[in-house]
N, C-alpha and C. Protein backbone atom coordinates (compact mmCIF):
# COMPACT_ATOMS: atom_id res chain seq x y z
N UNK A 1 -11.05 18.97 -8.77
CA UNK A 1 -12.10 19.06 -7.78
C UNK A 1 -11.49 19.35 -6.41
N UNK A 2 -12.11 20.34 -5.58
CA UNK A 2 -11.67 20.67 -4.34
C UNK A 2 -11.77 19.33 -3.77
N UNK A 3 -11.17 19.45 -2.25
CA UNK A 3 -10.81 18.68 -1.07
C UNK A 3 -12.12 18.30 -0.54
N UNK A 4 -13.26 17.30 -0.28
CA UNK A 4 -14.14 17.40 0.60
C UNK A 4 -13.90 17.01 1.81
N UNK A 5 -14.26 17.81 2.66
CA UNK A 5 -14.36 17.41 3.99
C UNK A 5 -14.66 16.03 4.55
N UNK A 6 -14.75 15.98 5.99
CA UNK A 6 -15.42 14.70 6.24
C UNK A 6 -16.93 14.93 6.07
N UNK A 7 -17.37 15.76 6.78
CA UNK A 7 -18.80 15.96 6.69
C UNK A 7 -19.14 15.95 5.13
N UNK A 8 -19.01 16.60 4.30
CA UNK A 8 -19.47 16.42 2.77
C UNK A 8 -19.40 15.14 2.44
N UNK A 9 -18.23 14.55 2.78
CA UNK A 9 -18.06 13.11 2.00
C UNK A 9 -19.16 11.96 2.93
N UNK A 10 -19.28 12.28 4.25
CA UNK A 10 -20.00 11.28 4.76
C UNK A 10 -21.12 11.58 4.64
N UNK A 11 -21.54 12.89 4.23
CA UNK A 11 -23.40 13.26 3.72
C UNK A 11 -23.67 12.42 2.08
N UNK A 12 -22.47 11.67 1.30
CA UNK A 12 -22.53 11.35 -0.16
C UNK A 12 -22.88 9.72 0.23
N UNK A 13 -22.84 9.60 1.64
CA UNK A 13 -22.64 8.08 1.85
C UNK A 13 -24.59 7.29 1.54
N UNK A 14 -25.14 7.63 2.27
CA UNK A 14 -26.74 7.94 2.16
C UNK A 14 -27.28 7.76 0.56
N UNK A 15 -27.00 8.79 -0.42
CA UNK A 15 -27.35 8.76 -1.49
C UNK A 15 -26.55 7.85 -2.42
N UNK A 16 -25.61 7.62 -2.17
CA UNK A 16 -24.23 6.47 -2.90
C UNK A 16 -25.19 4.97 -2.61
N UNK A 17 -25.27 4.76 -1.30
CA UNK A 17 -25.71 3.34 -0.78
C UNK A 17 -27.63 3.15 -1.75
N UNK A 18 -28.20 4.25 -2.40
CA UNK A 18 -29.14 4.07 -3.00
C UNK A 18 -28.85 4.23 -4.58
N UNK A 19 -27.64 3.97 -4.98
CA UNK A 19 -27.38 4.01 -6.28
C UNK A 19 -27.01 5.27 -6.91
N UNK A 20 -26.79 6.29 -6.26
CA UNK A 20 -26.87 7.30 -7.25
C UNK A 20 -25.66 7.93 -7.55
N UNK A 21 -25.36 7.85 -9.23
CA UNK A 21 -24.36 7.93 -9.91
C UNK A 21 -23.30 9.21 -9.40
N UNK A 22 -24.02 10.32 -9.27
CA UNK A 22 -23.34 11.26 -8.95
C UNK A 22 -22.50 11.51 -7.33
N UNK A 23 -23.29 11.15 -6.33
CA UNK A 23 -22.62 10.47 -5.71
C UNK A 23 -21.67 9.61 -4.98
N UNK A 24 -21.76 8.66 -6.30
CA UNK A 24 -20.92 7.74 -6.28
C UNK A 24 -19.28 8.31 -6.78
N UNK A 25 -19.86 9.58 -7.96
CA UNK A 25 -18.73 9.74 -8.93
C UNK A 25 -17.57 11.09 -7.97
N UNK A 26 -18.58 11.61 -7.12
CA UNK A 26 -17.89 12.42 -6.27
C UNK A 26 -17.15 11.81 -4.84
N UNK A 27 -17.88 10.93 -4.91
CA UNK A 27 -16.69 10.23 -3.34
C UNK A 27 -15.63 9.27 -4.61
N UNK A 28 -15.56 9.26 -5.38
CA UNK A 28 -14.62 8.51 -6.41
C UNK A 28 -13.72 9.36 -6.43
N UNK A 29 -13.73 10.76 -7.00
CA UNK A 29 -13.23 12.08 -7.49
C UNK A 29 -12.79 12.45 -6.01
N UNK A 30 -12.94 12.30 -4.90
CA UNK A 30 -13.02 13.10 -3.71
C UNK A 30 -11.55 12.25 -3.47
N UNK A 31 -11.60 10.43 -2.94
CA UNK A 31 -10.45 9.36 -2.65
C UNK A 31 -9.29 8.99 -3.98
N UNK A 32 -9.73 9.38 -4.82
CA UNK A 32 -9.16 8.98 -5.94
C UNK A 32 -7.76 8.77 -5.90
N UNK A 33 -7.42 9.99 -5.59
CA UNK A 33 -5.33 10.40 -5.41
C UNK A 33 -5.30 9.34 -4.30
N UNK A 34 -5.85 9.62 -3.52
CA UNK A 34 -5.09 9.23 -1.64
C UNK A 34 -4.95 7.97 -2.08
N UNK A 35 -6.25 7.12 -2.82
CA UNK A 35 -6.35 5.12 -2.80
C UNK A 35 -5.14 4.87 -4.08
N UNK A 36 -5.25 5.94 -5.02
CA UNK A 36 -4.02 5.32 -5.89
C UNK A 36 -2.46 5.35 -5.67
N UNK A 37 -2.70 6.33 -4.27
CA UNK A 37 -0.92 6.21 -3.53
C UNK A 37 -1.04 5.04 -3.41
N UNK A 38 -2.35 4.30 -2.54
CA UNK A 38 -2.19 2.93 -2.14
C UNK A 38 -1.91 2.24 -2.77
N UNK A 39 -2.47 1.84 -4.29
CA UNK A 39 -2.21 0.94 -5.04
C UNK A 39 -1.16 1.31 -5.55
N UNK A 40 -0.33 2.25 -5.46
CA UNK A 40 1.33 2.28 -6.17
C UNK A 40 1.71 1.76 -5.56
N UNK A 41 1.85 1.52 -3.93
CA UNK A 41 2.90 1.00 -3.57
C UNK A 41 2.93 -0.42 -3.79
N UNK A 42 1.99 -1.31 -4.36
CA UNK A 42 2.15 -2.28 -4.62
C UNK A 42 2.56 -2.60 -6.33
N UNK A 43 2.51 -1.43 -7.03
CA UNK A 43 2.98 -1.65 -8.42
C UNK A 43 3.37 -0.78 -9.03
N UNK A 44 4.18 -0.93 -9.66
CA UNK A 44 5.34 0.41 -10.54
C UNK A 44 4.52 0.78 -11.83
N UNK A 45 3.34 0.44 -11.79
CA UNK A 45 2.76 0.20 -12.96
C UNK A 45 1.38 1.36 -13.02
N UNK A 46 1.45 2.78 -13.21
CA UNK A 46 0.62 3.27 -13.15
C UNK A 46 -0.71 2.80 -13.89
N UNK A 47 -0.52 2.31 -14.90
CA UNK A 47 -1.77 1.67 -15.85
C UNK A 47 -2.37 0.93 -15.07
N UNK A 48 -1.56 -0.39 -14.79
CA UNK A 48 -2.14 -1.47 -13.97
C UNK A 48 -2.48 -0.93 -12.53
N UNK A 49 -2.30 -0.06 -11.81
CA UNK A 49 -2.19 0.36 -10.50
C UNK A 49 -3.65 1.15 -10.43
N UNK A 50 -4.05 2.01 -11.84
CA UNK A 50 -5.30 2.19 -12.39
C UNK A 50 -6.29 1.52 -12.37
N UNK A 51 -6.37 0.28 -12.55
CA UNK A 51 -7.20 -0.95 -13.01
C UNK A 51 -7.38 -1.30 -12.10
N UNK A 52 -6.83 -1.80 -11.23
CA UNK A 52 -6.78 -2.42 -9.82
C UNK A 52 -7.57 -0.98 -8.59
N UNK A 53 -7.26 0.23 -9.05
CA UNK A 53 -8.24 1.13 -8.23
C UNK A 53 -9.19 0.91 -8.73
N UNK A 54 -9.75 1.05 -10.24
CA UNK A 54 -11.63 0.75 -10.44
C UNK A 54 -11.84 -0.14 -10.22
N UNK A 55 -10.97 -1.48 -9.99
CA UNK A 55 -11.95 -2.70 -9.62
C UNK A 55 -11.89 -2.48 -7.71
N UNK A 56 -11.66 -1.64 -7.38
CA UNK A 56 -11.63 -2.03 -5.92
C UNK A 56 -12.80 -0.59 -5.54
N UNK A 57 -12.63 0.23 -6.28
CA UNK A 57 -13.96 1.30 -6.58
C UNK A 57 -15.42 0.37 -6.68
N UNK A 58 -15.32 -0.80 -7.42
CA UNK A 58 -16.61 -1.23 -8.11
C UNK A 58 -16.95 -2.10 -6.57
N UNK A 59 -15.51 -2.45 -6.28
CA UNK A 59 -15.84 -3.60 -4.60
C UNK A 59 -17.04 -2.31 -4.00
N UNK A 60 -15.99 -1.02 -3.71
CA UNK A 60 -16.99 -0.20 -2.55
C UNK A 60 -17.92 0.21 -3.00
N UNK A 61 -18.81 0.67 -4.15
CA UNK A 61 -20.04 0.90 -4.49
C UNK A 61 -20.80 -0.61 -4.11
N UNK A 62 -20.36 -1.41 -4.53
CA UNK A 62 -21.02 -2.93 -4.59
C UNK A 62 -21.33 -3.18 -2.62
N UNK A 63 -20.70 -2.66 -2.30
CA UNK A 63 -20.71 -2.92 -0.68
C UNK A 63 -21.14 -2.17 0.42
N UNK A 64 -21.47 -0.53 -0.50
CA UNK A 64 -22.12 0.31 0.34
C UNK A 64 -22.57 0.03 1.59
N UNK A 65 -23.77 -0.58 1.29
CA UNK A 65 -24.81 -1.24 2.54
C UNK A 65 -23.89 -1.70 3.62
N UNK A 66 -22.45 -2.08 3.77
CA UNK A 66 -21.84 -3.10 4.29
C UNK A 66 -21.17 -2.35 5.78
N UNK A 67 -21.39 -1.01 4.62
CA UNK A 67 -20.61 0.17 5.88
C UNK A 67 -21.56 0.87 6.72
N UNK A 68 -21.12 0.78 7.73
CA UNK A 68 -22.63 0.97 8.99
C UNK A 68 -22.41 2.34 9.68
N UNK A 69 -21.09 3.06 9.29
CA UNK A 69 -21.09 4.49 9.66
C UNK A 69 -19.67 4.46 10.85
N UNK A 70 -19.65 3.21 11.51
CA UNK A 70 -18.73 2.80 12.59
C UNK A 70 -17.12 3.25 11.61
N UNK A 71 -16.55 3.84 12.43
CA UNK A 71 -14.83 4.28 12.13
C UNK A 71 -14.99 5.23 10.72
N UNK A 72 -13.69 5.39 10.14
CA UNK A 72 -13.69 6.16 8.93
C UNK A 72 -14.26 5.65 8.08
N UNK A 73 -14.76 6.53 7.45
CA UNK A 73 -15.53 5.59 5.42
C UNK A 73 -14.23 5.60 4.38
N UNK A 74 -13.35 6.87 5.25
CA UNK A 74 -12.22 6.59 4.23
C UNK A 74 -10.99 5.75 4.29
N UNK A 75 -11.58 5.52 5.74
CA UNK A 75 -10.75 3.90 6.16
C UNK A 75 -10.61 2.70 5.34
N UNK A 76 -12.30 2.63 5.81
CA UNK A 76 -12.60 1.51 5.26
C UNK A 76 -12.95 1.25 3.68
N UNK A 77 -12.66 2.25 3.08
CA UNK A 77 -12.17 2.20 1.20
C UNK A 77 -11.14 2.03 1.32
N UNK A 78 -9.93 2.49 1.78
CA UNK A 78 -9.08 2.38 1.93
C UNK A 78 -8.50 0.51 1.93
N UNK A 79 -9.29 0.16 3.38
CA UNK A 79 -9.21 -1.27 3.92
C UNK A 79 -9.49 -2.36 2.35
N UNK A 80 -10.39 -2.00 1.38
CA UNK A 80 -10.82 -2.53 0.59
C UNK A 80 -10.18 -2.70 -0.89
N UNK A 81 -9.19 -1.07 -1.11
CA UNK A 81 -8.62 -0.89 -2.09
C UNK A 81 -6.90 -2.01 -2.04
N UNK A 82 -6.56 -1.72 -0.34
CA UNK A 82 -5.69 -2.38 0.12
C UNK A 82 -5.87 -4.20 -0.09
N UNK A 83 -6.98 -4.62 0.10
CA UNK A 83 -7.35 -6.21 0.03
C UNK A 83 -7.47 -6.23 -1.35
N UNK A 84 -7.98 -5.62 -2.35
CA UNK A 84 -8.05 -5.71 -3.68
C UNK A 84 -6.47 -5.78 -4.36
N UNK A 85 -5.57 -4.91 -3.74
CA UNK A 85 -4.67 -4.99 -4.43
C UNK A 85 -3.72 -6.51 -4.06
N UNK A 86 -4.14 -6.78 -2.51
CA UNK A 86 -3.17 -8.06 -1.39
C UNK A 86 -3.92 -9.05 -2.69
N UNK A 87 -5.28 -9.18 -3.21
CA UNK A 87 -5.88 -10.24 -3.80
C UNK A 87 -5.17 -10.43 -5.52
N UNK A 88 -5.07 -9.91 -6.00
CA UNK A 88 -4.28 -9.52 -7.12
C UNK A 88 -3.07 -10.08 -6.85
N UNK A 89 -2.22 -9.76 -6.06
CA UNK A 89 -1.17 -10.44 -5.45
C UNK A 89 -0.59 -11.50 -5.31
N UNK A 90 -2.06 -12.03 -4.81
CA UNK A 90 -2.20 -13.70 -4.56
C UNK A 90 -2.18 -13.97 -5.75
N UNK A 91 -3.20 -13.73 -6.89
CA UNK A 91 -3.84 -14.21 -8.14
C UNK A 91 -2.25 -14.41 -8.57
N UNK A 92 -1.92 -13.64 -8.77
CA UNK A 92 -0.57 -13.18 -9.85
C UNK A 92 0.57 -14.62 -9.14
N UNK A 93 0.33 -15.01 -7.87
CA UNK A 93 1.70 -15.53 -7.69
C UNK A 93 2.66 -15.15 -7.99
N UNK A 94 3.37 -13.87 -7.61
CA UNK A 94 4.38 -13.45 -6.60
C UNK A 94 5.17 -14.63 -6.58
N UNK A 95 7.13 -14.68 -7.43
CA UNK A 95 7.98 -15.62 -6.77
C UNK A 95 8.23 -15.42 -5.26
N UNK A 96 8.29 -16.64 -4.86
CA UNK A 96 8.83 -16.85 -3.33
C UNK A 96 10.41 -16.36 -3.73
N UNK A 97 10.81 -15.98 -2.54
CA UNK A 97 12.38 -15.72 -2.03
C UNK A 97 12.75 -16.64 -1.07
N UNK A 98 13.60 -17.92 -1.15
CA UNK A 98 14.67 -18.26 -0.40
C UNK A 98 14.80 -17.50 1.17
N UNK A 99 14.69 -18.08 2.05
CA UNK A 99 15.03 -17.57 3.38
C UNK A 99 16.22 -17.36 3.83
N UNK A 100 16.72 -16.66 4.15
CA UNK A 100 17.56 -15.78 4.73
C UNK A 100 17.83 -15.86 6.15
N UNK A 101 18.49 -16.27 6.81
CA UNK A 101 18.40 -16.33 8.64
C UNK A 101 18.76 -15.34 8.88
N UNK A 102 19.68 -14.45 8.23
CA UNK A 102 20.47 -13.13 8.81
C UNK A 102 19.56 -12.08 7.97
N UNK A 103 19.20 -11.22 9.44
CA UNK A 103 18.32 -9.53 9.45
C UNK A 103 19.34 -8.67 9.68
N UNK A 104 19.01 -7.77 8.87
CA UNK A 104 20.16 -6.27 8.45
C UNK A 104 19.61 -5.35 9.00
N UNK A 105 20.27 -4.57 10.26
CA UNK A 105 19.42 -3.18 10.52
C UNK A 105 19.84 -2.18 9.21
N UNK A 106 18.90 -2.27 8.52
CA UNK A 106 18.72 -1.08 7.55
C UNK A 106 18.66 0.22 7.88
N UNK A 107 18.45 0.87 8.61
CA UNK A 107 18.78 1.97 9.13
C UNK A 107 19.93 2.72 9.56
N UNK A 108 21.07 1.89 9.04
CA UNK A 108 22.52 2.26 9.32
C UNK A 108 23.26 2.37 8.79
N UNK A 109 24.67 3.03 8.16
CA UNK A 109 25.33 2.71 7.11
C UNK A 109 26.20 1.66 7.81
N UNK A 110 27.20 1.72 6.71
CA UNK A 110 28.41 0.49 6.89
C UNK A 110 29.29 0.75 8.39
N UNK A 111 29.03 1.58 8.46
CA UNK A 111 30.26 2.44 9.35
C UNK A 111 29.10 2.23 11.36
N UNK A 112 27.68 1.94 10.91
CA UNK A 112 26.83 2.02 12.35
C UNK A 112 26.17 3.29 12.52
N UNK A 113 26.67 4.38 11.32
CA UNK A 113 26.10 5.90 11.52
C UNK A 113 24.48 5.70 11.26
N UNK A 114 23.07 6.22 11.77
CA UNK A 114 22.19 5.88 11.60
C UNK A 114 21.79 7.32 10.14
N UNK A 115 21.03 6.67 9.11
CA UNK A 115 20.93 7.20 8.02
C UNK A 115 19.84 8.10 8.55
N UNK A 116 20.14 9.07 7.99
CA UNK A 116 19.10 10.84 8.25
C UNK A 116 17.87 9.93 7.60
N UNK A 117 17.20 9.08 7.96
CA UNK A 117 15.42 8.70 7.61
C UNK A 117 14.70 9.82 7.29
N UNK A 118 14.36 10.50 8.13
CA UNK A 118 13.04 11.31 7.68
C UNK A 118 13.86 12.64 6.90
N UNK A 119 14.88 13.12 6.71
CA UNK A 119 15.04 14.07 5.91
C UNK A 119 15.09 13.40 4.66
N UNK A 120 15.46 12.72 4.67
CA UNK A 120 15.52 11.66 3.01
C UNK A 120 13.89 11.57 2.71
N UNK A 121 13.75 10.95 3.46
CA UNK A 121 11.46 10.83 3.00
C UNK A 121 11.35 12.05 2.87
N UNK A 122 11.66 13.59 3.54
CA UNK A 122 11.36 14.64 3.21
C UNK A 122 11.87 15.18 1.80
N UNK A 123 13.07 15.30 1.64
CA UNK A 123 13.59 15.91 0.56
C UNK A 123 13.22 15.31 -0.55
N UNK A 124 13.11 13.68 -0.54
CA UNK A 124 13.34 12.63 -1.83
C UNK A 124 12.08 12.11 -1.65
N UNK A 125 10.81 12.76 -1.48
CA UNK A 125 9.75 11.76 -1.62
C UNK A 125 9.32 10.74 -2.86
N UNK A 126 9.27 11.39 -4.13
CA UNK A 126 9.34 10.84 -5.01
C UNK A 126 10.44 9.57 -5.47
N UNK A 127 11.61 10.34 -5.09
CA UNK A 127 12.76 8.94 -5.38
C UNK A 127 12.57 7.81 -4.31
N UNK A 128 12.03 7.78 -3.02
CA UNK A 128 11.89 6.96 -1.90
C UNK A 128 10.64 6.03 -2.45
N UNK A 129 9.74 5.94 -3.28
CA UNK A 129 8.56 5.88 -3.63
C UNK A 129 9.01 4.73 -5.18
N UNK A 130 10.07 5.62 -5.93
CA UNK A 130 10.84 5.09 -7.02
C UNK A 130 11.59 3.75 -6.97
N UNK A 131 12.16 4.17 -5.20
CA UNK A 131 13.07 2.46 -4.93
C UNK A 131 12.04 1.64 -4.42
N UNK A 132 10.97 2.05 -3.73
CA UNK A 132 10.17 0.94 -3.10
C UNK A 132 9.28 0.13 -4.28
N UNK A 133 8.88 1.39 -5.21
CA UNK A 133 8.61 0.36 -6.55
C UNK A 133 9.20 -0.71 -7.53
N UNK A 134 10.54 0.01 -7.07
CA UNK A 134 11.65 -0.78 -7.86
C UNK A 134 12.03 -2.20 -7.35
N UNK A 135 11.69 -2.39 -6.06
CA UNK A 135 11.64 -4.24 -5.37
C UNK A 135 11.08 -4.72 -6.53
N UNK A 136 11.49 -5.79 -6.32
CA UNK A 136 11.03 -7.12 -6.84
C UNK A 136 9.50 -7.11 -6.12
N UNK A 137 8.49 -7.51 -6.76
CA UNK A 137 6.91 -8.18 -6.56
C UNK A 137 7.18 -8.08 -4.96
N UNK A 138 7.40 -9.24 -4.44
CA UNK A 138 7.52 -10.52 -3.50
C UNK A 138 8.09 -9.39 -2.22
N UNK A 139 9.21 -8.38 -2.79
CA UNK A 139 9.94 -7.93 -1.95
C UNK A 139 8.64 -6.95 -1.73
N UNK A 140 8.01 -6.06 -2.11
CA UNK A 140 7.87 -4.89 -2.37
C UNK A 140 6.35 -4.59 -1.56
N UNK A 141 5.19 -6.50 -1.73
CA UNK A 141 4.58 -7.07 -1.51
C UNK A 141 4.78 -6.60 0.50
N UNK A 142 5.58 -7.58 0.74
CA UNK A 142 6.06 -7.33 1.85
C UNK A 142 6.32 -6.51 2.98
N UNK A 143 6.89 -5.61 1.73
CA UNK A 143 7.58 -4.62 2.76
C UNK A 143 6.12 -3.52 2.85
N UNK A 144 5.18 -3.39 2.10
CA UNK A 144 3.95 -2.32 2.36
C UNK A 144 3.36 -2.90 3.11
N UNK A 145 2.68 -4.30 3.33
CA UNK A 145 2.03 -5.00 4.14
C UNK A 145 2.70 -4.71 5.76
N UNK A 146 4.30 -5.00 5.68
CA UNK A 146 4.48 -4.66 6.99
C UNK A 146 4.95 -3.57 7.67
N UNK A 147 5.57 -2.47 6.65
CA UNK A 147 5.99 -1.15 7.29
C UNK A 147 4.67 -0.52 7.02
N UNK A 148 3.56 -0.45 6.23
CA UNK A 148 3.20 0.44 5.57
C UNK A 148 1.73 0.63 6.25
N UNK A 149 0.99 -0.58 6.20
CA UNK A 149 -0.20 -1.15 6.65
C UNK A 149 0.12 -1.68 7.73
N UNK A 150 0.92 -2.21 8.37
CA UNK A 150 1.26 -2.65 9.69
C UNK A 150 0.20 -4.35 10.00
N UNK A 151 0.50 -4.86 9.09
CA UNK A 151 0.18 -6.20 9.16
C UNK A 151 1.43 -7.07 9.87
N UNK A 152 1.03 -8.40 10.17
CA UNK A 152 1.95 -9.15 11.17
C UNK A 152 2.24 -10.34 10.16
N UNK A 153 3.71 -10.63 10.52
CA UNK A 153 4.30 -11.64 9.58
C UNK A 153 3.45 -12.80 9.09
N UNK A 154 1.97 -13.18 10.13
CA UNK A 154 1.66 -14.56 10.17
C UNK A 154 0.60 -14.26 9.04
N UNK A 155 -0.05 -12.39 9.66
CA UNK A 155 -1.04 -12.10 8.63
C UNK A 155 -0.35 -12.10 7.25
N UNK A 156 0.80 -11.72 7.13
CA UNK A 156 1.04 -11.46 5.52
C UNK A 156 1.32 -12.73 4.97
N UNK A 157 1.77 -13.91 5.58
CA UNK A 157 2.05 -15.32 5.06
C UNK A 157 0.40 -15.93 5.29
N UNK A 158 -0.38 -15.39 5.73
CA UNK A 158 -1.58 -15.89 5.12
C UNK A 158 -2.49 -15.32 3.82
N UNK A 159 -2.18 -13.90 3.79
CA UNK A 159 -2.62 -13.21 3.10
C UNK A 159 -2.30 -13.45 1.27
N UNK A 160 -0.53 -13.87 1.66
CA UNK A 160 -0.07 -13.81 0.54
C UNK A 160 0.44 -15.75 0.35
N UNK A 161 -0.17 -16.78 0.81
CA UNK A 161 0.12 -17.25 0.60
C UNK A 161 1.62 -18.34 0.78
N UNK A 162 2.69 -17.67 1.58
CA UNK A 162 3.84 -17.98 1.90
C UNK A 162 3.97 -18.20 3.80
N UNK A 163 5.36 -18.73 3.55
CA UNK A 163 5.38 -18.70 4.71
C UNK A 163 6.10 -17.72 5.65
N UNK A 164 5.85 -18.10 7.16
CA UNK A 164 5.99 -16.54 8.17
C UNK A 164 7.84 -16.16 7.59
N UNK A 165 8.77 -17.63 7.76
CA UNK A 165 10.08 -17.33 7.25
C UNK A 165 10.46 -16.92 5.98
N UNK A 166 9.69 -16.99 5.29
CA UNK A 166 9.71 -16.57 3.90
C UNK A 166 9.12 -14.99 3.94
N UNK A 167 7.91 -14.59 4.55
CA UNK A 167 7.80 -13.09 4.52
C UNK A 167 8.84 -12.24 5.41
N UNK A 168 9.07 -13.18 6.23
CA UNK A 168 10.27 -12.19 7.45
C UNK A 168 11.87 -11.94 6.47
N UNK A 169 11.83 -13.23 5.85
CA UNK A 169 13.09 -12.63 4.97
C UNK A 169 13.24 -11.94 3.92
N UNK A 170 11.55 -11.56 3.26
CA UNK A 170 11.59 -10.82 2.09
C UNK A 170 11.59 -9.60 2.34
N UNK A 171 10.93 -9.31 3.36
CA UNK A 171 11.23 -8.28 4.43
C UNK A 171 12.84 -7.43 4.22
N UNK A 172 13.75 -8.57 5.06
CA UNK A 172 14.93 -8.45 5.16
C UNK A 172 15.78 -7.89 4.08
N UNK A 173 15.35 -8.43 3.12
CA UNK A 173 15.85 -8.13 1.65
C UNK A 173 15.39 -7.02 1.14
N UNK A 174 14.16 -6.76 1.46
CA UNK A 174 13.87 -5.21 1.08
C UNK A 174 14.27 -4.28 1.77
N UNK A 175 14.03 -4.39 3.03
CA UNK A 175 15.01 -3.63 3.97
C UNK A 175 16.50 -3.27 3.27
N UNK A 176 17.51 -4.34 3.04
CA UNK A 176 18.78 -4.18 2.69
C UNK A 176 18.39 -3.27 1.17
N UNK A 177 17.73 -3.71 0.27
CA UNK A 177 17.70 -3.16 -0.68
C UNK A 177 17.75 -1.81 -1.01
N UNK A 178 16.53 -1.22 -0.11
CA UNK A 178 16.09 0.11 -0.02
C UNK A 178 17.03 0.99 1.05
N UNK A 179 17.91 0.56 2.16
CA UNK A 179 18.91 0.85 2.42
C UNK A 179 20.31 0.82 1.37
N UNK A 180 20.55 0.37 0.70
CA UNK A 180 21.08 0.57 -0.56
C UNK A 180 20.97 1.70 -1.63
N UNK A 181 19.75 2.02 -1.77
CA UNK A 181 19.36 2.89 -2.75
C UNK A 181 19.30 4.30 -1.43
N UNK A 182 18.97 4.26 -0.49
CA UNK A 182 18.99 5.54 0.63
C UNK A 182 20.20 5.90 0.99
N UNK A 183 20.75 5.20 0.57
CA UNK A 183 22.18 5.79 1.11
C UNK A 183 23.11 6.63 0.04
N UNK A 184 22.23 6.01 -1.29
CA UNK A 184 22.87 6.90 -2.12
C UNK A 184 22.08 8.00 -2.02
N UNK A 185 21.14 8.27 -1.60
CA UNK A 185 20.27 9.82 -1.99
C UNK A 185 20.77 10.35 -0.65
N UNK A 186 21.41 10.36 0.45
CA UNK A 186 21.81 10.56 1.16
C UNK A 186 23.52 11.06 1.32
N UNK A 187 23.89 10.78 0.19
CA UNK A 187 25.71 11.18 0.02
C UNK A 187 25.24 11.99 -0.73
């Protein structure tokens, strides 16, 4: 299915909020790709990463009415697919990680040279995508909430249940991690 615009997709909003299937099935078909980037980054698990988009699909049909036209509509699916997956999260209990006092600028090699970042996200999108799936839960949890979505340590230790020192160091650890794996796609 082609790309819809904004205007197409926000003319589906009207007839969606009165039930109607087709509607519904084309702003589904329209977000589909973009919301299941979202839910990858929280799971390596395309099946499960699946499941967790139709139940967060069934949230935004169920909530139509809720959206008043104010900011993006593809925001705010977005906002919803994102809390569906943070809720799952919670459910699942996610091991805690041990705190850590010492933060690693990840952005550097051993030597202080700062790692080529965006040519690596350019060239290696897929493999950059591969290591961030590859965290641990807890780590991985973390690190989308705060690089990705730009949530605040206090929000993600409420969100997820833990505490602010416990998300700041899982953080840390993913940071080091994924600096680990970038440095090899980078030699």
């Amino acid at each position: 299915m082609r790309q819809l615009s904004d205007t197409e997709l926000k003319a589906l909003i009207p007839p969606c909020k009165k039930g109607d299937q087709s509607a519904q099935r084309a702003i589904f078909k329209a977000l589909y790709g973009k919301m299941l980037v979202v839910c990858m980054r929280y799971y390596n698990d395309v099946d499960y990463a699946q499941d967790i988009l139709q139940e967060a699909f069934i949230k935004v049909f169920k909530n139509m009415s809720k959206y008043n036209g104010d900011g993006s509509f593809e925001g705010w699916v977005r906002r919803i697919v994102t809390n569906t997956a943070i809720d799952d999260v919670r459910k699942r209990k996610y091991e805690e990680v041990s705190i850590d006092a010492s933060d690693h600028d990840w952005l550097e090699d051993e030597g202080g040279e700062e790692i080529a970042w965006n040519e690596v996200l350019f060239k290696n999108r897929e493999r950059v995508l591969e290591a961030i799936q590859n965290l641990t839960p807890a780590y991985q949890s973390v690190f989308n909430l705060y690089v990705v979505e730009g949530y605040s340590h206090k929000e993600i230790a409420d969100l997820l249940g833990i505490s602010i020192g416990t998300s700041k160091s899982n953080l840390s650890k993913a940071k080091m991690n994924l600096k680990k794996a970038l440095i090899k796609l980078v030699e």
